[in-house]
N, C-alpha and C. Protein backbone atom coordinates (compact mmCIF):
# COMPACT_ATOMS: atom_id res chain seq x y z
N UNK A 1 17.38 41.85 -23.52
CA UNK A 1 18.22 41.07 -24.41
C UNK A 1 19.53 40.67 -23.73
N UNK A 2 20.08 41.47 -23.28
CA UNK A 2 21.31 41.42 -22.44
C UNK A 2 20.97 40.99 -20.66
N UNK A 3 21.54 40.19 -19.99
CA UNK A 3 21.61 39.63 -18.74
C UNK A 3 22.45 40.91 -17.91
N UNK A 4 22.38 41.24 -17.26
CA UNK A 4 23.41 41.97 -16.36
C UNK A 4 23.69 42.10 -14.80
N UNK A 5 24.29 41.60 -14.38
CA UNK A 5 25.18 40.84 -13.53
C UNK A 5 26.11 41.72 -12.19
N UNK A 6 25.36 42.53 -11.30
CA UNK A 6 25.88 43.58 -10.91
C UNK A 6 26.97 43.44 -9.78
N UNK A 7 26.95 42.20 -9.74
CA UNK A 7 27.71 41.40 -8.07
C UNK A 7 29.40 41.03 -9.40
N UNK A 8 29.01 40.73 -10.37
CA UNK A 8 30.30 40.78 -11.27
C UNK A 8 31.34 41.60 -11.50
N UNK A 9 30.68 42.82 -11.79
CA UNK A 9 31.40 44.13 -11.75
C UNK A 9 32.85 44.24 -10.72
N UNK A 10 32.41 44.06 -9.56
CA UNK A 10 33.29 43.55 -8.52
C UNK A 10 33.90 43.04 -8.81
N UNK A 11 34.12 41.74 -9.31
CA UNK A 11 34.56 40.69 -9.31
C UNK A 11 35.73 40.76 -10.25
N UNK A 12 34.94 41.22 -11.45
CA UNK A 12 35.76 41.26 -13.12
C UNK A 12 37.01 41.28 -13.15
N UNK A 13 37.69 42.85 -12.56
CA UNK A 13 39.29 42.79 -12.64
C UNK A 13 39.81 41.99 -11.89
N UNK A 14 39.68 41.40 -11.07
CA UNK A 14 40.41 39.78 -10.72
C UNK A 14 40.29 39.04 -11.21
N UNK A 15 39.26 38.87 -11.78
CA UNK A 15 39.12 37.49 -12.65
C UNK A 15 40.31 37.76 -13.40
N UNK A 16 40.36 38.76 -14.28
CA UNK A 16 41.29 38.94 -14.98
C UNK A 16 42.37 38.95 -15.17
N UNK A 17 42.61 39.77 -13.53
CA UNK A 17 44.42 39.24 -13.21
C UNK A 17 44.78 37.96 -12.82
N UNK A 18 43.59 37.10 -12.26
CA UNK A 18 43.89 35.89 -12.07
C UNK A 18 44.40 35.28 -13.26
N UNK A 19 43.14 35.20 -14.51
CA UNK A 19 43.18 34.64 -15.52
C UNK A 19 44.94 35.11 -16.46
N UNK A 20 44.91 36.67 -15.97
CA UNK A 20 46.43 36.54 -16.56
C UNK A 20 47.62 35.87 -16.15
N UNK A 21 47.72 35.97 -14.35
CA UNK A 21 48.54 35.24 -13.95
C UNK A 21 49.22 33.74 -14.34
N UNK A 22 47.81 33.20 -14.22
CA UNK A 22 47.58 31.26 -14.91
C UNK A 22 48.30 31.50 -16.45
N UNK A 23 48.03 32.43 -17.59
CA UNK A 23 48.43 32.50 -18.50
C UNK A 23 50.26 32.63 -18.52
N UNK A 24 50.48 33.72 -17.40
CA UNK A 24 51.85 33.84 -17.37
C UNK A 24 52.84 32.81 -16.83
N UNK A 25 51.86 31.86 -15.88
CA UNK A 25 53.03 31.00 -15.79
C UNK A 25 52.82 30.00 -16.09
N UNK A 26 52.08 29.85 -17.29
CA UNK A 26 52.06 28.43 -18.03
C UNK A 26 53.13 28.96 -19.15
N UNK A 27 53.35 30.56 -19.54
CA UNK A 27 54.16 30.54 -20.61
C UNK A 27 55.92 30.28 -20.02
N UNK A 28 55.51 31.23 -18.67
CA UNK A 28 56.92 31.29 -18.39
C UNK A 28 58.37 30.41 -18.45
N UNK A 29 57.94 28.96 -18.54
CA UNK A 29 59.24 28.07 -18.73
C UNK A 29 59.80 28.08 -19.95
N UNK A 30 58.37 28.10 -20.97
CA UNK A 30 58.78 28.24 -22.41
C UNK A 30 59.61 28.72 -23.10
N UNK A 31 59.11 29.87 -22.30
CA UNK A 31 59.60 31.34 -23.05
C UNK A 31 61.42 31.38 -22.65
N UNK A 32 61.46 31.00 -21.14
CA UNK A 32 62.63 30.36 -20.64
C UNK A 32 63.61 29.53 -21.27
N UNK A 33 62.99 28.44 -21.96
CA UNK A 33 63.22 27.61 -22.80
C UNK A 33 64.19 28.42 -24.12
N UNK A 34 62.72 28.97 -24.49
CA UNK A 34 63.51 29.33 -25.54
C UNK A 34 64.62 30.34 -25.71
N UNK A 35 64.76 31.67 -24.59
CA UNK A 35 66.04 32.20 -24.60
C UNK A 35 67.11 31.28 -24.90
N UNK A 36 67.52 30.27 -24.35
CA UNK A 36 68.57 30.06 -24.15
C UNK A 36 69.13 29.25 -25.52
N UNK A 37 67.99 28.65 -26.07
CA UNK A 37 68.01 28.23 -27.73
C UNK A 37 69.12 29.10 -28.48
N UNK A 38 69.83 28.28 -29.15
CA UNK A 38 71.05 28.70 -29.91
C UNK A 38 70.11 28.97 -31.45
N UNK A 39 70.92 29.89 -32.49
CA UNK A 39 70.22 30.41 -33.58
C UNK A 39 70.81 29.28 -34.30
N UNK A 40 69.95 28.42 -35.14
CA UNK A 40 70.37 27.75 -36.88
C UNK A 40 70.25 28.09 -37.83
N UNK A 41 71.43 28.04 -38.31
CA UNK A 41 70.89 28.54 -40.11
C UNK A 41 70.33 29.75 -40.11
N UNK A 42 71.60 30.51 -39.44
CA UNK A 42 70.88 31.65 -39.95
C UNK A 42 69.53 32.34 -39.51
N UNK A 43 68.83 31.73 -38.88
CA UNK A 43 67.52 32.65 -38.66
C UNK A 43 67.52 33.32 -37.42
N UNK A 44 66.59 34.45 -37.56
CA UNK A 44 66.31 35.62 -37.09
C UNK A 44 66.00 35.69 -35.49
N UNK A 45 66.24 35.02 -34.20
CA UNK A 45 65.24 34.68 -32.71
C UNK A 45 64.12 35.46 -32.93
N UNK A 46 64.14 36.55 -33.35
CA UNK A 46 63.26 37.45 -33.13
C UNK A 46 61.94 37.64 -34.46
N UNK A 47 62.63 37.15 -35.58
CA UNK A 47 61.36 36.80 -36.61
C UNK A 47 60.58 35.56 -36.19
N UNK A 48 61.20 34.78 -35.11
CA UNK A 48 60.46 33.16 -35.30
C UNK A 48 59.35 33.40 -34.47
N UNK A 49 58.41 32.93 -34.78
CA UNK A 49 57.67 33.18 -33.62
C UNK A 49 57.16 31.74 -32.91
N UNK A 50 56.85 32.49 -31.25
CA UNK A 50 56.78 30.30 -30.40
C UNK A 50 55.37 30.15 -30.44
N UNK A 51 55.34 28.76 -31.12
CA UNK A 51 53.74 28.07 -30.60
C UNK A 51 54.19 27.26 -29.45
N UNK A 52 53.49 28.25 -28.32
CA UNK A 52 53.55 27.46 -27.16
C UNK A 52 52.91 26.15 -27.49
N UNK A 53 51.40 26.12 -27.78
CA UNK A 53 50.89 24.90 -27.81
C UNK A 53 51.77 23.86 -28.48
N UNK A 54 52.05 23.92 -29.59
CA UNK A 54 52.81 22.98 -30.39
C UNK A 54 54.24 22.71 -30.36
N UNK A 55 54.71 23.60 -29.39
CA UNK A 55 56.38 22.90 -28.80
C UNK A 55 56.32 22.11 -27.84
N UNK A 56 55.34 22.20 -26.78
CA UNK A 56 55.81 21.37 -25.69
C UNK A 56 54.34 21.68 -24.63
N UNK A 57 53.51 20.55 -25.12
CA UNK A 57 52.27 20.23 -24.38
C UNK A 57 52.34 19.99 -22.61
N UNK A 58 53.87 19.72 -22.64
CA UNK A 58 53.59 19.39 -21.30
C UNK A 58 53.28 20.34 -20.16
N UNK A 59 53.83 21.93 -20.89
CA UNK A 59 52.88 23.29 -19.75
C UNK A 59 51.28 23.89 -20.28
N UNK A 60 50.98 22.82 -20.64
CA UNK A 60 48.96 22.76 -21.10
C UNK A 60 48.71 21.82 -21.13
N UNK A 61 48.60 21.21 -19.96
CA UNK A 61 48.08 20.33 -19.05
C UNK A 61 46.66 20.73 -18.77
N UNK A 62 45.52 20.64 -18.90
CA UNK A 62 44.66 20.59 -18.61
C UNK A 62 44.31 21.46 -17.26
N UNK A 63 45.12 20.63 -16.43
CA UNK A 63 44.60 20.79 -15.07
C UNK A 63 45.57 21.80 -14.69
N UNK A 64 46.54 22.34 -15.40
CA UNK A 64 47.38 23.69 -15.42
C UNK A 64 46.54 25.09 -15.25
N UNK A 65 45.73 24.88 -16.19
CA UNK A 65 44.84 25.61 -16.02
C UNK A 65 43.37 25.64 -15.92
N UNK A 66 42.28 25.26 -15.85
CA UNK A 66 41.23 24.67 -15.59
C UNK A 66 40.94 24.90 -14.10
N UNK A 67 40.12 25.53 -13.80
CA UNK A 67 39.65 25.18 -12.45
C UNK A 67 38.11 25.41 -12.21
N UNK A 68 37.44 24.55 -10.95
CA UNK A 68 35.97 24.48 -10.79
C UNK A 68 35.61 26.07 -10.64
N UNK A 69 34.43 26.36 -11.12
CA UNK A 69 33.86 27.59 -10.68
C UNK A 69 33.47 27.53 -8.73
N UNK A 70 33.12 26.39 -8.32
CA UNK A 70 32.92 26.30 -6.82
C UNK A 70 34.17 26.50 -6.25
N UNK A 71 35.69 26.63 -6.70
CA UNK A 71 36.96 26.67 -6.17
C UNK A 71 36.78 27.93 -4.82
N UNK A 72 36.49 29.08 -5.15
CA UNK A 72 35.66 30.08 -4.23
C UNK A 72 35.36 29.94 -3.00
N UNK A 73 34.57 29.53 -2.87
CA UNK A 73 33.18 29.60 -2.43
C UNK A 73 33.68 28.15 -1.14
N UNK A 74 32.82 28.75 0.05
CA UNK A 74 33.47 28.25 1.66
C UNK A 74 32.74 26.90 1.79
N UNK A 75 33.62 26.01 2.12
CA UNK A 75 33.05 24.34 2.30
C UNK A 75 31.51 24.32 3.05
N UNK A 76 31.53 25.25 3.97
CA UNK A 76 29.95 24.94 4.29
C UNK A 76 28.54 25.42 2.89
N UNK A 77 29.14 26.25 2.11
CA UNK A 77 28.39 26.60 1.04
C UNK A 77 28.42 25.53 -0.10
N UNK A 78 30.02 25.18 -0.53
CA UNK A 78 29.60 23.60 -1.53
C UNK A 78 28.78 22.50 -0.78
N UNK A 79 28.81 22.53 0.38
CA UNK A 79 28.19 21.06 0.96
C UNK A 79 26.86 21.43 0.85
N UNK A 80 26.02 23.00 0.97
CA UNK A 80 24.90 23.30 0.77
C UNK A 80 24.03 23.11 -0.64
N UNK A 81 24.98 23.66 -1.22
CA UNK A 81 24.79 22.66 -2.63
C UNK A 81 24.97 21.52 -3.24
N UNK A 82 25.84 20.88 -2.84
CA UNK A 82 26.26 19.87 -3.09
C UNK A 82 24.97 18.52 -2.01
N UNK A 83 24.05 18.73 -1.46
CA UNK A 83 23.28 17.98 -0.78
C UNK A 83 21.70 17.93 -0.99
N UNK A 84 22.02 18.24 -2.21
CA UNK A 84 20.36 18.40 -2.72
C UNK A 84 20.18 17.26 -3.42
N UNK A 85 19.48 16.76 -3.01
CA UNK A 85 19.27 14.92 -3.67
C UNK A 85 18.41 15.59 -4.96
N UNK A 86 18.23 14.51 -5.94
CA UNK A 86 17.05 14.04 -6.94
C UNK A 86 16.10 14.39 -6.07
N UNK A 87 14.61 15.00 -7.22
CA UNK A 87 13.48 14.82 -6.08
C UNK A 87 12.27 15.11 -7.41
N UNK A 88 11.16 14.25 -6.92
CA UNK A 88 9.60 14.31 -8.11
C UNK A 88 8.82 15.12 -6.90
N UNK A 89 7.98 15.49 -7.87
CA UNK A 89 6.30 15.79 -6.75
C UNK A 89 5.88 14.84 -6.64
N UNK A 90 4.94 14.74 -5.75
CA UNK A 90 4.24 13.98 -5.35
C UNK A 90 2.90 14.82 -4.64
N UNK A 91 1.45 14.09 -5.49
CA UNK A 91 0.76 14.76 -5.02
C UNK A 91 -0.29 14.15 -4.16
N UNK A 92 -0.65 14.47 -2.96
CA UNK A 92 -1.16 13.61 -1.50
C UNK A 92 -2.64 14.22 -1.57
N UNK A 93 -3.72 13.19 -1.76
CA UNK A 93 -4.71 13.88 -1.33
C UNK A 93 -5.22 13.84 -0.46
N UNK A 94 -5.44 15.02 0.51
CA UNK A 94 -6.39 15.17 1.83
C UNK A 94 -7.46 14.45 2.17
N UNK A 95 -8.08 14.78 3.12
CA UNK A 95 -9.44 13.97 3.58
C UNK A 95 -10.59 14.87 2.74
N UNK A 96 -10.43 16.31 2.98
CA UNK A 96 -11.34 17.24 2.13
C UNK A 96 -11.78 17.16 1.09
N UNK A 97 -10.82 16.56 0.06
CA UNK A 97 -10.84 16.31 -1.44
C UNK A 97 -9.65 17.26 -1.75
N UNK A 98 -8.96 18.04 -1.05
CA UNK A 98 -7.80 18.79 -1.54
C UNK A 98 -6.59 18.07 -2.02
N UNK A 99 -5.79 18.35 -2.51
CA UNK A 99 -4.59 18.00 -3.36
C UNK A 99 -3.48 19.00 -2.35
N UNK A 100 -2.33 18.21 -2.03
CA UNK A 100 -1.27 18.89 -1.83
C UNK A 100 -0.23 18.48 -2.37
N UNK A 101 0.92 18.93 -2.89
CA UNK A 101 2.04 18.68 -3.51
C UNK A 101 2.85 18.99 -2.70
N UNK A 102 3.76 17.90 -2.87
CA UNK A 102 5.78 18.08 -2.00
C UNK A 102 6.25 17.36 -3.04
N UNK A 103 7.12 17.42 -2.32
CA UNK A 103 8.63 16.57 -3.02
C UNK A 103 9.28 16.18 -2.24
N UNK A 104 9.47 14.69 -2.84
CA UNK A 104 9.87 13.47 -2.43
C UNK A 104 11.40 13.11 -2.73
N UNK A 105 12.04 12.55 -2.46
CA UNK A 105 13.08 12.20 -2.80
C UNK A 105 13.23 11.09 -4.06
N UNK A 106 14.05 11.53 -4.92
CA UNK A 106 13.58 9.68 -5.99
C UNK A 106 14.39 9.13 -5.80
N UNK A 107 13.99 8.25 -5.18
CA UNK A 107 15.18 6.78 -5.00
C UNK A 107 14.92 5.73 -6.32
N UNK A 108 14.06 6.40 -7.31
CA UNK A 108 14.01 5.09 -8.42
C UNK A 108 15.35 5.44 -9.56
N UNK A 109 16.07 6.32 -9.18
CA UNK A 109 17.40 6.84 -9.75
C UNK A 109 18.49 5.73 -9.24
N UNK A 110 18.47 5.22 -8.11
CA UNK A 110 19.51 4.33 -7.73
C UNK A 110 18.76 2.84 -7.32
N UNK A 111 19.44 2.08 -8.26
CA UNK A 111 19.03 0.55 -8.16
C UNK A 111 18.93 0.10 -6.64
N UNK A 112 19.73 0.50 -5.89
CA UNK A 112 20.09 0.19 -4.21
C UNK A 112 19.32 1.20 -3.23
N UNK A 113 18.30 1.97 -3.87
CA UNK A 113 17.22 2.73 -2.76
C UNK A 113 17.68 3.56 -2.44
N UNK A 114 19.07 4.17 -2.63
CA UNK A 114 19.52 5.22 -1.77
C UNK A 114 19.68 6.57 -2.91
N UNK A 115 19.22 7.58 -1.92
CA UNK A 115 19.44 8.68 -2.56
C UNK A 115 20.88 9.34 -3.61
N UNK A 116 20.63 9.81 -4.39
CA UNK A 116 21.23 10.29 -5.53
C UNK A 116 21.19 12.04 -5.64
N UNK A 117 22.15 12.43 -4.78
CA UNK A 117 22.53 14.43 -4.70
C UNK A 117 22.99 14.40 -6.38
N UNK A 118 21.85 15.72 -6.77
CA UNK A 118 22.65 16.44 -7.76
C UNK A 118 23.81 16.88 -7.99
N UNK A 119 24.61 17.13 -8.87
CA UNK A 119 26.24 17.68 -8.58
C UNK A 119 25.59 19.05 -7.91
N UNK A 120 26.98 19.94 -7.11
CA UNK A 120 27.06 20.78 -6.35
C UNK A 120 26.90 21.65 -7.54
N UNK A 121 28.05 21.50 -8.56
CA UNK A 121 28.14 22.88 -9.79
C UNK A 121 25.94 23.26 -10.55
N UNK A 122 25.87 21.98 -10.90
CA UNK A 122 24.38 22.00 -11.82
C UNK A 122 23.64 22.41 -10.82
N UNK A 123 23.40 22.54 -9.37
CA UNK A 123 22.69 23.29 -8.19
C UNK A 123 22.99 24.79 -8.02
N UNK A 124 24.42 25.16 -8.08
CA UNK A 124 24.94 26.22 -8.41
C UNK A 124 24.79 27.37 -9.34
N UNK A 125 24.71 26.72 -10.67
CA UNK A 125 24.88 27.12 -11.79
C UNK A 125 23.19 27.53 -11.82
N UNK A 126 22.61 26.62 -11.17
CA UNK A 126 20.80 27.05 -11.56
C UNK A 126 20.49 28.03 -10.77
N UNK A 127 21.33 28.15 -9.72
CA UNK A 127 21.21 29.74 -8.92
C UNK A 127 21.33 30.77 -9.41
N UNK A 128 22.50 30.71 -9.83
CA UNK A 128 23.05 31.57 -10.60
C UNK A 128 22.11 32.68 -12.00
N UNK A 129 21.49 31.27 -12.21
CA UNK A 129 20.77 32.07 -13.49
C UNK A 129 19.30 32.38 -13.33
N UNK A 130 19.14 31.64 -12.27
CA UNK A 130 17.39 32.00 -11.95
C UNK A 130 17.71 33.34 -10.40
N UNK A 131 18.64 33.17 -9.68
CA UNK A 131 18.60 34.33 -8.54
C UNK A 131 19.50 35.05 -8.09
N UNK A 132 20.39 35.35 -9.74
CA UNK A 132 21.68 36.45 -8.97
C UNK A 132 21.34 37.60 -9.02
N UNK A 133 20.02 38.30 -9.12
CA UNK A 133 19.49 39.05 -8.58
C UNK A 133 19.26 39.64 -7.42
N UNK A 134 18.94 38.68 -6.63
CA UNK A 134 18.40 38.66 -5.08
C UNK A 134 19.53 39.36 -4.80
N UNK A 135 19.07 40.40 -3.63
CA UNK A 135 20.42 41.13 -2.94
C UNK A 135 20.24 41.15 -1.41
N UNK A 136 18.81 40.38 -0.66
CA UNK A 136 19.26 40.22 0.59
C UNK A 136 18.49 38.92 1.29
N UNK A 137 18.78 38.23 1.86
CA UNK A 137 18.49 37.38 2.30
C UNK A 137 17.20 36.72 2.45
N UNK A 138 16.13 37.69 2.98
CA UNK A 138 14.61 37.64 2.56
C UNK A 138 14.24 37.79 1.11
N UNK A 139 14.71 38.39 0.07
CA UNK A 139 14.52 38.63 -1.26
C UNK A 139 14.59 37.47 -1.28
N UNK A 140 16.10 36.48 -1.44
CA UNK A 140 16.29 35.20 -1.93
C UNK A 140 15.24 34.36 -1.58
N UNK A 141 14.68 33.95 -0.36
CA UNK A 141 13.69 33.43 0.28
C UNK A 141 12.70 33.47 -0.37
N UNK A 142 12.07 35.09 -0.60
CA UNK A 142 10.89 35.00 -1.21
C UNK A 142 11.03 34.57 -2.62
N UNK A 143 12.05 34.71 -3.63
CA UNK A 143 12.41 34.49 -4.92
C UNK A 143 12.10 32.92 -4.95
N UNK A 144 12.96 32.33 -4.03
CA UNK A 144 12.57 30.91 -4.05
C UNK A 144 10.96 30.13 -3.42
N UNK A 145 10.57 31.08 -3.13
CA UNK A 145 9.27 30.41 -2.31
C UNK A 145 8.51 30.52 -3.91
N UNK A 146 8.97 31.49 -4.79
CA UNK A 146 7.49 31.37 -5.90
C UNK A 146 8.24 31.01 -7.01
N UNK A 147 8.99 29.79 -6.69
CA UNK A 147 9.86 29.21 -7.57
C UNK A 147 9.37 27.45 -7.04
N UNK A 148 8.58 27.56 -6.02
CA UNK A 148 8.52 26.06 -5.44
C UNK A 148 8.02 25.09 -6.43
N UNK A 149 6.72 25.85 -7.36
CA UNK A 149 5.94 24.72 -8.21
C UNK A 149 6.82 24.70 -9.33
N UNK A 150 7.62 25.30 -10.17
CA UNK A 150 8.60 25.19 -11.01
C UNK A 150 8.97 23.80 -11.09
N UNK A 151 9.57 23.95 -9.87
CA UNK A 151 11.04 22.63 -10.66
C UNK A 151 11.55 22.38 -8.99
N UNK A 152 11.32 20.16 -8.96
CA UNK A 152 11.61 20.17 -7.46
C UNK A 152 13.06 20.59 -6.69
N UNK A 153 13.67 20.80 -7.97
CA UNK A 153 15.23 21.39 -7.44
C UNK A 153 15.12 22.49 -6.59
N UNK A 154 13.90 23.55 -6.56
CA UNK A 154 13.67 24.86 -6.10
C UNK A 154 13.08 24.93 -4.67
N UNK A 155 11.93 23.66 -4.92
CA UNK A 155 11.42 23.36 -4.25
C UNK A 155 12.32 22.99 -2.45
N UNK A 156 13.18 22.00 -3.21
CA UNK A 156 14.21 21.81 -1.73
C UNK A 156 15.02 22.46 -1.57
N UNK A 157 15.77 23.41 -2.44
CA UNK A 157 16.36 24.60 -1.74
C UNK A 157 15.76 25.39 -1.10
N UNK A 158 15.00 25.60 -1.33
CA UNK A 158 13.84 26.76 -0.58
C UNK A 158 13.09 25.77 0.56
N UNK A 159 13.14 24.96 0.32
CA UNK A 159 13.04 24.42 2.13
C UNK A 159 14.28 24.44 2.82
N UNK A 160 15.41 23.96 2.51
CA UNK A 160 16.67 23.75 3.47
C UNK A 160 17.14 25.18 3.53
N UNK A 161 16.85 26.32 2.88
CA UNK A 161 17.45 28.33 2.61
C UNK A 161 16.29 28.46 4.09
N UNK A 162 14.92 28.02 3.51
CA UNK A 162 14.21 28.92 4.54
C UNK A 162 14.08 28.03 6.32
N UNK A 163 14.49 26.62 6.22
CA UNK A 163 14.77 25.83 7.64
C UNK A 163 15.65 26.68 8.31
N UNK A 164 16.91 26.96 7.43
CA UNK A 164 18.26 27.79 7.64
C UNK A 164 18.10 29.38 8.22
N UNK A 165 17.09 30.32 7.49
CA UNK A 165 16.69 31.16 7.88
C UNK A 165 15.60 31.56 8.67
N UNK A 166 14.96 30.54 9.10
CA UNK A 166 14.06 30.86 9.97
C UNK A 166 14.04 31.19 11.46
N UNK A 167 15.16 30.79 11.93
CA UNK A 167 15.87 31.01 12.64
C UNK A 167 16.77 32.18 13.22
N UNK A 168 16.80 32.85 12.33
CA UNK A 168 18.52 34.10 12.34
C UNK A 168 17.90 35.01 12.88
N UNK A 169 16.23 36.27 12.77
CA UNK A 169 15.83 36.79 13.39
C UNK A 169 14.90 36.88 14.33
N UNK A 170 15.05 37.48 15.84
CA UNK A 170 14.23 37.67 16.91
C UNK A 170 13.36 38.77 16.61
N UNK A 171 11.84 39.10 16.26
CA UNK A 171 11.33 40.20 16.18
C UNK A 171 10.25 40.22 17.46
N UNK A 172 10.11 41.93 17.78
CA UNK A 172 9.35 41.64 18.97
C UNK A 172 8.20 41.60 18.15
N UNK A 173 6.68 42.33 19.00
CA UNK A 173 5.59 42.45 18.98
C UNK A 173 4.78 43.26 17.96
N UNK A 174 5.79 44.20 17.79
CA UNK A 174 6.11 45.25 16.87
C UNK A 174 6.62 44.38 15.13
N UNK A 175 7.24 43.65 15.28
CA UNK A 175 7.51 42.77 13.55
C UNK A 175 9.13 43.54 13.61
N UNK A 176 9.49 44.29 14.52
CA UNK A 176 11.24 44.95 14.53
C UNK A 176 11.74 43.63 14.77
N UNK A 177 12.62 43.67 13.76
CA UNK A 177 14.19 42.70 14.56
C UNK A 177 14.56 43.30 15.95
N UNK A 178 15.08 42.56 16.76
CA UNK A 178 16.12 43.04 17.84
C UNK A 178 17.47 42.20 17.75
N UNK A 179 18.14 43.08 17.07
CA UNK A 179 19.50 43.05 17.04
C UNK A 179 20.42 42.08 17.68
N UNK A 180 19.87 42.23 19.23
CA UNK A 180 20.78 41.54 20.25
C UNK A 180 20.63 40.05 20.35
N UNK A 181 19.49 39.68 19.78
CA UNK A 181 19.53 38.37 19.69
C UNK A 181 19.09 37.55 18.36
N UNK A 182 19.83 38.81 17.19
CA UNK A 182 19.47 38.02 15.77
C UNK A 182 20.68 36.69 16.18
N UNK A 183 20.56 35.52 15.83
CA UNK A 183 21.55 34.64 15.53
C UNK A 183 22.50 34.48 14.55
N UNK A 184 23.61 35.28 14.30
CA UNK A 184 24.83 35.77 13.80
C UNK A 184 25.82 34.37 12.96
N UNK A 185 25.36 33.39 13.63
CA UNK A 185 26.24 31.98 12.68
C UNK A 185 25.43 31.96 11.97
N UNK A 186 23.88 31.81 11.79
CA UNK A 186 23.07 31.11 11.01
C UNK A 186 23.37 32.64 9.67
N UNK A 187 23.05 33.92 10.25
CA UNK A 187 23.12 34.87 9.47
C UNK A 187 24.13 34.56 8.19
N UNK A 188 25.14 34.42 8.54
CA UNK A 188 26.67 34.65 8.19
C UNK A 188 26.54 33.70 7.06
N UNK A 189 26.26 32.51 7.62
CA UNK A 189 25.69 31.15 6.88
C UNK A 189 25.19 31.70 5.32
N UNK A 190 23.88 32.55 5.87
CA UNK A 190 22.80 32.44 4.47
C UNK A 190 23.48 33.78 3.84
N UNK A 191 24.27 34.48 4.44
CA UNK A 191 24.59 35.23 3.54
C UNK A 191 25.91 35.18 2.81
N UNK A 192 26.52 33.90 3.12
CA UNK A 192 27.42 33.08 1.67
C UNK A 192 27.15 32.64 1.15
N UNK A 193 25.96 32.09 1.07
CA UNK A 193 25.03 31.43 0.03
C UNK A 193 24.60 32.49 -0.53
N UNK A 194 24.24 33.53 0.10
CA UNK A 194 23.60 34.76 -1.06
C UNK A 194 24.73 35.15 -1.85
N UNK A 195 26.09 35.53 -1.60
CA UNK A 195 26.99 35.90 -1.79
C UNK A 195 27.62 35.07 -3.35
N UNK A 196 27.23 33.87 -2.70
CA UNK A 196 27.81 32.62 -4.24
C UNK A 196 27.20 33.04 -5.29
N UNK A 197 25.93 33.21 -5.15
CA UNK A 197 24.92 33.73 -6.23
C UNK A 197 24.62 35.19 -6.94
């Protein structure tokens, strides 16, 4: 019934102090403001109480406080998301009589033929809820490989995750990694993408 979210835990009390911070200094001029307010008629400073909102809109500004959930998260990881075009199946049949399915790009989304990327956040956000589970790099891989017939959004992440990772380990003869020549950029790579999620 409940979702639970174990990479959050971490996260939580910052969010929080963040989220208080933004709160404190959107009040702080106000509140500024109003010390220095002279008493009328008699009333109480201390019975009145301030509607920030309704004295002075101009410190709730929108963009005062508001920010993208991708704000985080390292430019090579938004551009990873952020580069996932539109895409249909398409299903090709063999010489055998077999059927194979991919995914295509849809260019019937843009009048001018050219591809059309999903937003970065709606690529994000679908991670989020289908694989913040995954806790290591091959998990994610395999999570997304039996996610391919789903939905072609899955489909091309899990080609451009596993192009990305196919690469990072040297195993000998044995199926061992050797260490000395795992490839350490590509690593680093897929594991901020695991990390976002």
């Amino acid at each position: 019934m409940y979702n639970y979210y174990p990479k959050f835990d971490a996260l939580s009390r910052h969010i929080a102090d963040y989220i208080s911070s933004i709160f404190d200094t959107m009040r702080k001029p106000k509140i500024e403001d109003d010390d220095t307010r002279t008493q009328t008629d008699g009333q109480d400073e201390q019975s009145e109480g301030i509607d920030f909102k309704a004295n002075d809109t101009d410190y709730w500004d929108k963009a005062a406080y508001e920010f993208s959930k991708l704000d985080g998260l390292m430019d090579e990881v938004k551009l990873f998301f952020g580069t996932i075009p539109y895409g249909v199946y398409e299903d090709v049949k063999n010489a055998d009589g077999t059927i194979t399915r991919t995914v295509v790009t849809d260019y019937n989304r843009n009048k001018f033929g050219c591809p059309e990327f999903r937003p970065a956040e709606e690529v994000w956000s679908l991670m989020v809820n289908k694989f913040h589970t995954a806790s290591s790099i091959e998990e994610l891989d395999k999570m997304l490989e039996e996610c391919v017939a789903i939905d072609p959004l899955y489909a091309q992440v899990y080609q451009k995750f596993h192009t990305l990772i196919s690469g990072i380990y040297k195993k000998n003869e044995s199926g061992v990694v050797v260490v000395a020549q795992t490839n350490f950029d590509k690593e680093a790579f897929a594991l901020q993408i695991l990390s976002a999620i």
